[in-house]
N, C-alpha and C. Protein backbone atom coordinates (compact mmCIF):
# COMPACT_ATOMS: atom_id res chain seq x y z
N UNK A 1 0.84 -1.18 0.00
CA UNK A 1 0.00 0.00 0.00
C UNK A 1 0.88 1.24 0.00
N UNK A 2 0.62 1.93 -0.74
CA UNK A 2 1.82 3.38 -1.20
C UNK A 2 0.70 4.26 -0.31
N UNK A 3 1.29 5.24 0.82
CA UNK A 3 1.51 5.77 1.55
C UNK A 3 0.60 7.34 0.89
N UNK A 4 0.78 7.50 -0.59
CA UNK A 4 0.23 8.24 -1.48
C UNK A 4 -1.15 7.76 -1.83
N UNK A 5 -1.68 7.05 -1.48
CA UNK A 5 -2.88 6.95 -1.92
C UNK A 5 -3.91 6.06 -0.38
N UNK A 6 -2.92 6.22 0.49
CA UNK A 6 -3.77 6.13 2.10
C UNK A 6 -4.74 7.53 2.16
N UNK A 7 -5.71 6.28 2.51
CA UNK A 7 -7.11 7.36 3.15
C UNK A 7 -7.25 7.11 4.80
N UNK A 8 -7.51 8.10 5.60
CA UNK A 8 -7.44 7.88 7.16
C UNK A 8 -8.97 6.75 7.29
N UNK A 9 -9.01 5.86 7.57
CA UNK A 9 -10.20 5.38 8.23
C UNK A 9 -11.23 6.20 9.30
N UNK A 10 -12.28 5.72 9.19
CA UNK A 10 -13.42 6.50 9.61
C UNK A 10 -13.37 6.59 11.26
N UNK A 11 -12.79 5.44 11.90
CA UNK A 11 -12.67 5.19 12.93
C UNK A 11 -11.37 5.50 13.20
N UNK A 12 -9.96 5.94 12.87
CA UNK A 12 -9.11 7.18 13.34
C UNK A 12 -9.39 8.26 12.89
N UNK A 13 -10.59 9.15 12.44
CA UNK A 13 -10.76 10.11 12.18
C UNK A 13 -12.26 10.59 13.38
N UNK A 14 -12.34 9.79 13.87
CA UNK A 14 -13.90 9.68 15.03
C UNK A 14 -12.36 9.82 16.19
N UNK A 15 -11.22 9.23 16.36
CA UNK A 15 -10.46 9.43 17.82
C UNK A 15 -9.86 10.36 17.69
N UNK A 16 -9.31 11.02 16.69
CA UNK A 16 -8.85 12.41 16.54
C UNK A 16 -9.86 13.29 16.62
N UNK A 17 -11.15 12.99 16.31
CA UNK A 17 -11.64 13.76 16.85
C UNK A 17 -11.44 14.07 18.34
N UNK A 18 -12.01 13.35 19.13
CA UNK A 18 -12.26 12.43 20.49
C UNK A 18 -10.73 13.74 21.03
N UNK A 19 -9.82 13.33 21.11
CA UNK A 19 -8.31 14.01 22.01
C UNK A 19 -8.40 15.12 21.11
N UNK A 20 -9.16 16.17 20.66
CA UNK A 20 -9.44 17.43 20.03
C UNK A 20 -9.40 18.44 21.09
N UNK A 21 -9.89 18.19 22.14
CA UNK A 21 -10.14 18.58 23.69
C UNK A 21 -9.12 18.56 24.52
N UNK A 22 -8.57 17.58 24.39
CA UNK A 22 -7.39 17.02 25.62
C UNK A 22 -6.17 18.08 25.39
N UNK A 23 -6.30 18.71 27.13
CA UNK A 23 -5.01 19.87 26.71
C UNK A 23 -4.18 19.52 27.67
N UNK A 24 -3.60 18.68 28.01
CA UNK A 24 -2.47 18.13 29.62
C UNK A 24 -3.11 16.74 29.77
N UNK A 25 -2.26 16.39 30.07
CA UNK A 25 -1.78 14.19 30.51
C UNK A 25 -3.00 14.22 31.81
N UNK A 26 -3.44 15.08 32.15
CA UNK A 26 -4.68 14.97 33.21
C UNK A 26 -6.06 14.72 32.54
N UNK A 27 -6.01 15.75 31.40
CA UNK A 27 -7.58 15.12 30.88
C UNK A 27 -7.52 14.25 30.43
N UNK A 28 -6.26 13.62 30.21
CA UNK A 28 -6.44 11.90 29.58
C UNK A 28 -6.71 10.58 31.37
N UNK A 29 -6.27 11.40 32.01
CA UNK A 29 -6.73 10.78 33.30
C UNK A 29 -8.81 10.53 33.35
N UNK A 30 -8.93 11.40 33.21
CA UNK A 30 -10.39 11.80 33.30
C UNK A 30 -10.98 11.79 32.22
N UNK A 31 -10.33 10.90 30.93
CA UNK A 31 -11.31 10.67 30.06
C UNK A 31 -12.14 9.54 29.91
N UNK A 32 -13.67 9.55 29.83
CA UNK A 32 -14.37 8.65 29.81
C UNK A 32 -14.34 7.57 28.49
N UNK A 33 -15.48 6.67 29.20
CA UNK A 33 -15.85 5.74 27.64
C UNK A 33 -14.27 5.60 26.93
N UNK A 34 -13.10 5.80 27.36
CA UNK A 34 -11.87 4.98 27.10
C UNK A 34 -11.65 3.73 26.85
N UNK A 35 -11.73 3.51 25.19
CA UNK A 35 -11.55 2.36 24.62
C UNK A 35 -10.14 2.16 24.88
N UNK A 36 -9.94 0.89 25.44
CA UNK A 36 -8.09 -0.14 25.45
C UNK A 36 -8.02 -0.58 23.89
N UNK A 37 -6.61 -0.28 23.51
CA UNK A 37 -6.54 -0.77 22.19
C UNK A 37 -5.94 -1.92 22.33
N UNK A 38 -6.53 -2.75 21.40
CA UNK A 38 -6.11 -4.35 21.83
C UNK A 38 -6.22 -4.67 20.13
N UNK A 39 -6.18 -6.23 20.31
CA UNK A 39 -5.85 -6.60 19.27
C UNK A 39 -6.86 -7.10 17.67
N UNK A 40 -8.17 -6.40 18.97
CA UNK A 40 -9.12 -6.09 17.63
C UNK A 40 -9.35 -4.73 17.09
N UNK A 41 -8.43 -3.88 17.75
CA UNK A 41 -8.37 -3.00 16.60
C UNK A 41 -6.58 -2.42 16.66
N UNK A 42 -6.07 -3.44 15.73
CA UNK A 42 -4.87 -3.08 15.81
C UNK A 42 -4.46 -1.90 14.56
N UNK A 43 -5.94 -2.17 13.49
CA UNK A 43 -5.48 -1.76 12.68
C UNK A 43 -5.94 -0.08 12.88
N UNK A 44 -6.53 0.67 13.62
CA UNK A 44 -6.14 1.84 14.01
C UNK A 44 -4.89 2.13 14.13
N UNK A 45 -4.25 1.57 15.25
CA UNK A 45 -2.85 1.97 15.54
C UNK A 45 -1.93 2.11 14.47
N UNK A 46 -2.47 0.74 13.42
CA UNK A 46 -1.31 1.09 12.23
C UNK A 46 -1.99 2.24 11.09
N UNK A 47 -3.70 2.57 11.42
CA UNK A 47 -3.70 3.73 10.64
C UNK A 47 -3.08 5.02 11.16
N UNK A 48 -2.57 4.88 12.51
CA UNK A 48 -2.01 5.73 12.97
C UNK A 48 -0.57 6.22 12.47
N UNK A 49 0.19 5.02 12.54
CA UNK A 49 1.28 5.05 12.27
C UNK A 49 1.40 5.82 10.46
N UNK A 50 0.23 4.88 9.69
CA UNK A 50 0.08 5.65 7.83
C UNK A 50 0.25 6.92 8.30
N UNK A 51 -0.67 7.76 8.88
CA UNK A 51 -1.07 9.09 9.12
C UNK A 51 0.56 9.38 9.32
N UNK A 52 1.26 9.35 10.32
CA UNK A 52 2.33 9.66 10.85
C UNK A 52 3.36 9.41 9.53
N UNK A 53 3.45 8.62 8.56
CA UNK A 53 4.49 8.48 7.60
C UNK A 53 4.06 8.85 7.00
N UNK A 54 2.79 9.46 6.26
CA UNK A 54 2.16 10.51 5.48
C UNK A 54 2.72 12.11 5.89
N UNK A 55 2.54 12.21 7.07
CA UNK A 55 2.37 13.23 7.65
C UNK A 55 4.17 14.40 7.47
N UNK A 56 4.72 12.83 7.64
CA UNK A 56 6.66 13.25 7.63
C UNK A 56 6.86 13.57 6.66
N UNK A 57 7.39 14.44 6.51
CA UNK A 57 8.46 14.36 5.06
C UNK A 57 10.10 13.88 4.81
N UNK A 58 10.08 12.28 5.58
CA UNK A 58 11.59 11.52 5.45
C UNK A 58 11.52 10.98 4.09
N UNK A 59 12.86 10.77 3.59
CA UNK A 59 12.97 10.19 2.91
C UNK A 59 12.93 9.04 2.51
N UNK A 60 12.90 7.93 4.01
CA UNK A 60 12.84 6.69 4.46
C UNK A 60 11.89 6.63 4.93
N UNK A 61 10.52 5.91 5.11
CA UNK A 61 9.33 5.61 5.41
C UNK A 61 9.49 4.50 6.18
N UNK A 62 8.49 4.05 6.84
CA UNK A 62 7.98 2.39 7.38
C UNK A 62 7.06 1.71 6.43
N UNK A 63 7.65 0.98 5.90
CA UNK A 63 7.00 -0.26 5.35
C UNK A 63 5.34 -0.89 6.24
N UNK A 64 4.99 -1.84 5.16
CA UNK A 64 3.64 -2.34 5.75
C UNK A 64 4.13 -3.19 7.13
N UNK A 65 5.58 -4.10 6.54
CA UNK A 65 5.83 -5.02 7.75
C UNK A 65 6.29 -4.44 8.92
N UNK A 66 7.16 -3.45 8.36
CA UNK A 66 7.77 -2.44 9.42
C UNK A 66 6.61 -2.00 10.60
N UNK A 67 5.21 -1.85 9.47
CA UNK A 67 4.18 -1.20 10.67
C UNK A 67 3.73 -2.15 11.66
N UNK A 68 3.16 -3.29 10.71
CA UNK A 68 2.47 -4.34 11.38
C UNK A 68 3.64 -4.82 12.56
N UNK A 69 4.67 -5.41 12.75
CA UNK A 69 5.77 -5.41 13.81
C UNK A 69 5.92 -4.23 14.90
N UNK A 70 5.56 -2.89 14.31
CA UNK A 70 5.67 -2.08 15.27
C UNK A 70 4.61 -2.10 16.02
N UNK A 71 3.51 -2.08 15.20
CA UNK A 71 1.48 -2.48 16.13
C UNK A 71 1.72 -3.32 17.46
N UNK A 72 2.44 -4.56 17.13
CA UNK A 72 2.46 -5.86 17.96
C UNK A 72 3.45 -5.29 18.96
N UNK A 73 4.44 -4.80 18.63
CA UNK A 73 4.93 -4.49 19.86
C UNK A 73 4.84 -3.35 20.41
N UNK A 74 3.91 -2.54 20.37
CA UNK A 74 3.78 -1.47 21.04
C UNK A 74 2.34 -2.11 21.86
N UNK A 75 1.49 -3.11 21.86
CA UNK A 75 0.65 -3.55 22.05
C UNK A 75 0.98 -4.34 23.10
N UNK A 76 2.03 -5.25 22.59
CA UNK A 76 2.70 -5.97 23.92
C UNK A 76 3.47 -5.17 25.26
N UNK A 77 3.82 -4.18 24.45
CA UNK A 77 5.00 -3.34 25.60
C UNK A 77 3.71 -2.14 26.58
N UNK A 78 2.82 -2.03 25.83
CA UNK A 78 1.90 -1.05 26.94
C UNK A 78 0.63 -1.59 26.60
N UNK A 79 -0.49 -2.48 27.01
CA UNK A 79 -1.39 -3.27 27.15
C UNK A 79 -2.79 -2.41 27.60
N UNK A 80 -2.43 -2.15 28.22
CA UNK A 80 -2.99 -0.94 29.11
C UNK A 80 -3.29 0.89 28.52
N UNK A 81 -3.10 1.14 27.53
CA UNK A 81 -2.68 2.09 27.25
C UNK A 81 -4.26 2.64 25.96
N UNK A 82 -5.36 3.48 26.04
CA UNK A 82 -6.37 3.96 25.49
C UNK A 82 -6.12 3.89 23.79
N UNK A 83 -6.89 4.14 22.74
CA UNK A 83 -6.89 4.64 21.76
C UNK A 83 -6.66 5.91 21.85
N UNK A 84 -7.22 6.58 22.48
CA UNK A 84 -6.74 7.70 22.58
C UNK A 84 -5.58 8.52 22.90
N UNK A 85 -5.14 7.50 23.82
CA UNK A 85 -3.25 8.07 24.71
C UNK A 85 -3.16 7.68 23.35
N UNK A 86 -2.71 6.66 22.21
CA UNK A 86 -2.06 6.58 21.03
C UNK A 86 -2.05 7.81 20.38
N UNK A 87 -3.34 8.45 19.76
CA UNK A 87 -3.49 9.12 19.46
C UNK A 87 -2.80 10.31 20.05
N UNK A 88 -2.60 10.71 21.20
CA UNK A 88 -2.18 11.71 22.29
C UNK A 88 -0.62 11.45 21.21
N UNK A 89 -0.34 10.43 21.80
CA UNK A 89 0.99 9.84 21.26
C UNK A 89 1.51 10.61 19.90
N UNK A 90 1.02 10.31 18.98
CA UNK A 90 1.42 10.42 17.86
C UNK A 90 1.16 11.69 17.31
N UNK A 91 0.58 12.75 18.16
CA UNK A 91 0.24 14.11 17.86
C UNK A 91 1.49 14.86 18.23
N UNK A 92 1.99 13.98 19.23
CA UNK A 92 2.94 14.75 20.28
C UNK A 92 4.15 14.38 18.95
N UNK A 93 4.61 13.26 18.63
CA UNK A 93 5.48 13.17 17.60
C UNK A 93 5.72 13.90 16.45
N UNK A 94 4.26 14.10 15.74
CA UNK A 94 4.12 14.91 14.62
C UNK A 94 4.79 16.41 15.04
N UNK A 95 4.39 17.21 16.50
CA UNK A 95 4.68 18.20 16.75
C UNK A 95 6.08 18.30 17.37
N UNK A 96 7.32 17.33 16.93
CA UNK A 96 7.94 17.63 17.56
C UNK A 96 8.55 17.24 18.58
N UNK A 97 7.64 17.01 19.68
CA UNK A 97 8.04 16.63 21.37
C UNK A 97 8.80 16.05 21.42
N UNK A 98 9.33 14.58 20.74
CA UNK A 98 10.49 13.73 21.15
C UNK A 98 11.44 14.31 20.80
N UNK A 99 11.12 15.18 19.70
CA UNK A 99 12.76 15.65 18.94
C UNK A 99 12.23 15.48 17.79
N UNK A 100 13.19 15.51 16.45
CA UNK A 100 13.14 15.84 15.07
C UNK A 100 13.34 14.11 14.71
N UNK A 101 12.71 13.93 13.30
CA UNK A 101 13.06 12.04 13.47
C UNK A 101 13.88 12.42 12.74
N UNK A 102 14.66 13.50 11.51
CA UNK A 102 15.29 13.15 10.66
C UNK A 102 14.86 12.83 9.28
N UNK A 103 15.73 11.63 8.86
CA UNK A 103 15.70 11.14 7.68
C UNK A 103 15.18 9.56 7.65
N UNK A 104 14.59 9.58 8.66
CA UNK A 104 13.98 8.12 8.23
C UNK A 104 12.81 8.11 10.11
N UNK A 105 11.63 7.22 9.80
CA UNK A 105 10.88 6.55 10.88
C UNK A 105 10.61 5.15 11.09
N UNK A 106 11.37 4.57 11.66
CA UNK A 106 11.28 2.91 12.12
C UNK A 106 10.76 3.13 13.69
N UNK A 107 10.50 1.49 13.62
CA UNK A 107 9.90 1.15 14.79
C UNK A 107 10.68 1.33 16.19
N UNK A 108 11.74 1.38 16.08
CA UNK A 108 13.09 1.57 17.53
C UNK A 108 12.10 2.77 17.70
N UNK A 109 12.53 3.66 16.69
CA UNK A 109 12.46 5.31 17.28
C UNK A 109 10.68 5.80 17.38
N UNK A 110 9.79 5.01 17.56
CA UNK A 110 8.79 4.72 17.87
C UNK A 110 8.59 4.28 19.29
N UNK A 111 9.13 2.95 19.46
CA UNK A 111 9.40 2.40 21.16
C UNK A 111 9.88 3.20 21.93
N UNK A 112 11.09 3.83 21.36
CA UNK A 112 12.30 4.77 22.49
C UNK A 112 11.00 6.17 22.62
N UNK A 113 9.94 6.80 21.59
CA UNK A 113 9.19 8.13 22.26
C UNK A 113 8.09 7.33 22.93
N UNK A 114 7.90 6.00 22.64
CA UNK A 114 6.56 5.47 23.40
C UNK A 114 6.87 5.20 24.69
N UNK A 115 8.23 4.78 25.52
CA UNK A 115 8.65 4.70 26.80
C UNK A 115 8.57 6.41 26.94
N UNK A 116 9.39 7.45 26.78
CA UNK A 116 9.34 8.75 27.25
C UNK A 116 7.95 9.01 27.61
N UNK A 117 6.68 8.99 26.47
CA UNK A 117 5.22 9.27 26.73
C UNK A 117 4.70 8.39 27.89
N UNK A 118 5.41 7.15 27.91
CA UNK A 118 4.53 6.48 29.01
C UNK A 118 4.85 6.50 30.38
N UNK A 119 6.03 7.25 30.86
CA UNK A 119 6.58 7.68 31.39
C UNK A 119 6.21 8.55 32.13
N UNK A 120 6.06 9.79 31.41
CA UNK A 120 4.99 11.09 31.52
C UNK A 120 3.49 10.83 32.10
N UNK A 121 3.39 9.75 31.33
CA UNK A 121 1.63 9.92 31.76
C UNK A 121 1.78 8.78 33.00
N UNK A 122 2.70 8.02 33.13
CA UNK A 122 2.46 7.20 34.41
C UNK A 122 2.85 8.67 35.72
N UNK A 123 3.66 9.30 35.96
CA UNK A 123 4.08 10.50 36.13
C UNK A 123 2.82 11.02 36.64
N UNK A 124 2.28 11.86 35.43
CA UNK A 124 0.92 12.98 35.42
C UNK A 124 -0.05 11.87 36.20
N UNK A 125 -0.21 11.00 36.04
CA UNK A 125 -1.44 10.19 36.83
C UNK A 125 -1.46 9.83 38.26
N UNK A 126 0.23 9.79 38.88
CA UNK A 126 0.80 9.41 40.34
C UNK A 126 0.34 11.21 40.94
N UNK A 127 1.10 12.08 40.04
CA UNK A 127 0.61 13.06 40.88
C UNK A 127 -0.87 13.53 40.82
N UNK A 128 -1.25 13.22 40.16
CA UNK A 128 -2.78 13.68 40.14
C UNK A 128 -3.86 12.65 41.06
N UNK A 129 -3.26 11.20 41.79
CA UNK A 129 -4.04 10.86 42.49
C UNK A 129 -3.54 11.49 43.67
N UNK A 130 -2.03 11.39 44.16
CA UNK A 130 -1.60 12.24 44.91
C UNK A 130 -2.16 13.59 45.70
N UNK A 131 -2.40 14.14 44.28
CA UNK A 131 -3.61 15.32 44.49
C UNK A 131 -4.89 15.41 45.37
N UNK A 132 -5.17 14.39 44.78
CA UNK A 132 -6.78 13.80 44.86
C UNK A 132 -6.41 13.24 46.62
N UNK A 133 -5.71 12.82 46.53
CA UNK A 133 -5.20 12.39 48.06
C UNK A 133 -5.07 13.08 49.20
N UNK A 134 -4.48 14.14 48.76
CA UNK A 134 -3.95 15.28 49.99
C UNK A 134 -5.42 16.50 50.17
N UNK A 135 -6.17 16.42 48.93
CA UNK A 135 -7.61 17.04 48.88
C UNK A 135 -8.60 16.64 49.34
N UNK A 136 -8.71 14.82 49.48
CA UNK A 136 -9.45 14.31 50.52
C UNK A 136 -9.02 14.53 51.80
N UNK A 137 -8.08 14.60 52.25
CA UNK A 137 -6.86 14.45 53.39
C UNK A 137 -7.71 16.04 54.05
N UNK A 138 -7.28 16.76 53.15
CA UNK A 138 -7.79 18.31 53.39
C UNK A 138 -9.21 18.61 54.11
N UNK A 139 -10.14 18.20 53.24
CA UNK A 139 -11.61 17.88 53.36
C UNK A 139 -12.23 17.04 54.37
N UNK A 140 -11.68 16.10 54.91
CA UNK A 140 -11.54 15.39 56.04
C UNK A 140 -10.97 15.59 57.46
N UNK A 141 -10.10 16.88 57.01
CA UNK A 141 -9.54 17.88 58.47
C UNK A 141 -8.29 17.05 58.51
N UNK A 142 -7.92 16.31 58.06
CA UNK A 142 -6.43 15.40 58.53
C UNK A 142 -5.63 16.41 58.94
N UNK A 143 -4.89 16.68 59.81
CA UNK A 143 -3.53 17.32 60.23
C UNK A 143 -2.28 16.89 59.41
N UNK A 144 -1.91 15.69 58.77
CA UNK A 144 -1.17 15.35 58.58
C UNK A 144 -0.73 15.01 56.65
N UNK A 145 -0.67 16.50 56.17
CA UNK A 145 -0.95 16.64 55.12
C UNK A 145 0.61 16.87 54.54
């Protein structure tokens, strides 16, 4: 499939909608109706990934196998992890955040920004129950805040 003639699917164009809203790793805490991407819809993730090698202008692309290998293991390595955080994911790439990819996008340099992001949001979620912790703590009169 040439990369030039990918159309976004209807259903990554309904989750981009969806994280249109999301402005900080907190409203992804507090987002509802959070579909887990699993392995019946893997093929979002790899329309994700089209979008993202559409989106680059490298000279070196990811292949179909290249994608499908990267799906599976980004699936295996964070299990747990929304359609939407993907999406979060790959917005943050397009704009930048990890750094510049260069002249080419493979799956390494995919894994190496998907640990940094998951990182972050394990991060944003410790302090935000934290939060939620010391605010009950508060509300409850605890002294020991």
């Amino acid at each position: 499939m040439e990369t030039a003639k990918y159309n976004k699917s209807q259903e990554l164009v309904r989750i981009q909608e969806q994280v249109t809203s999301v402005k900080t790793s907190y409203d992804l805490v507090r987002m509802k109706n959070i579909e887990i991407a699993d392995n019946s819809n893997k093929n979002i993730i790899a329309d994700m990934i089209f979008d993202l090698n559409d989106f680059s202008n490298l000279s070196r692309k990811m292949n179909l196998g290249q994608i499908a290998e990267t799906v599976n293991m980004l699936l295996d390595e964070y299990p747990r992890l929304s359609l939407q955080e993907y999406q979060v994911f790959f917005n943050k790439i397009k704009k930048g955040y990890f750094g510049q990819l260069y002249e080419s996008l493979d799956g390494i340099k995919i894994m190496a920004f998907m640990k940094q992001f998951y990182d972050e949001m394990v991060k944003a979620y410790t302090e935000f129950k934290e939060e939620k912790h010391r605010e009950y703590k508060r509300i409850e009169g605890h002294r020991d805040l």
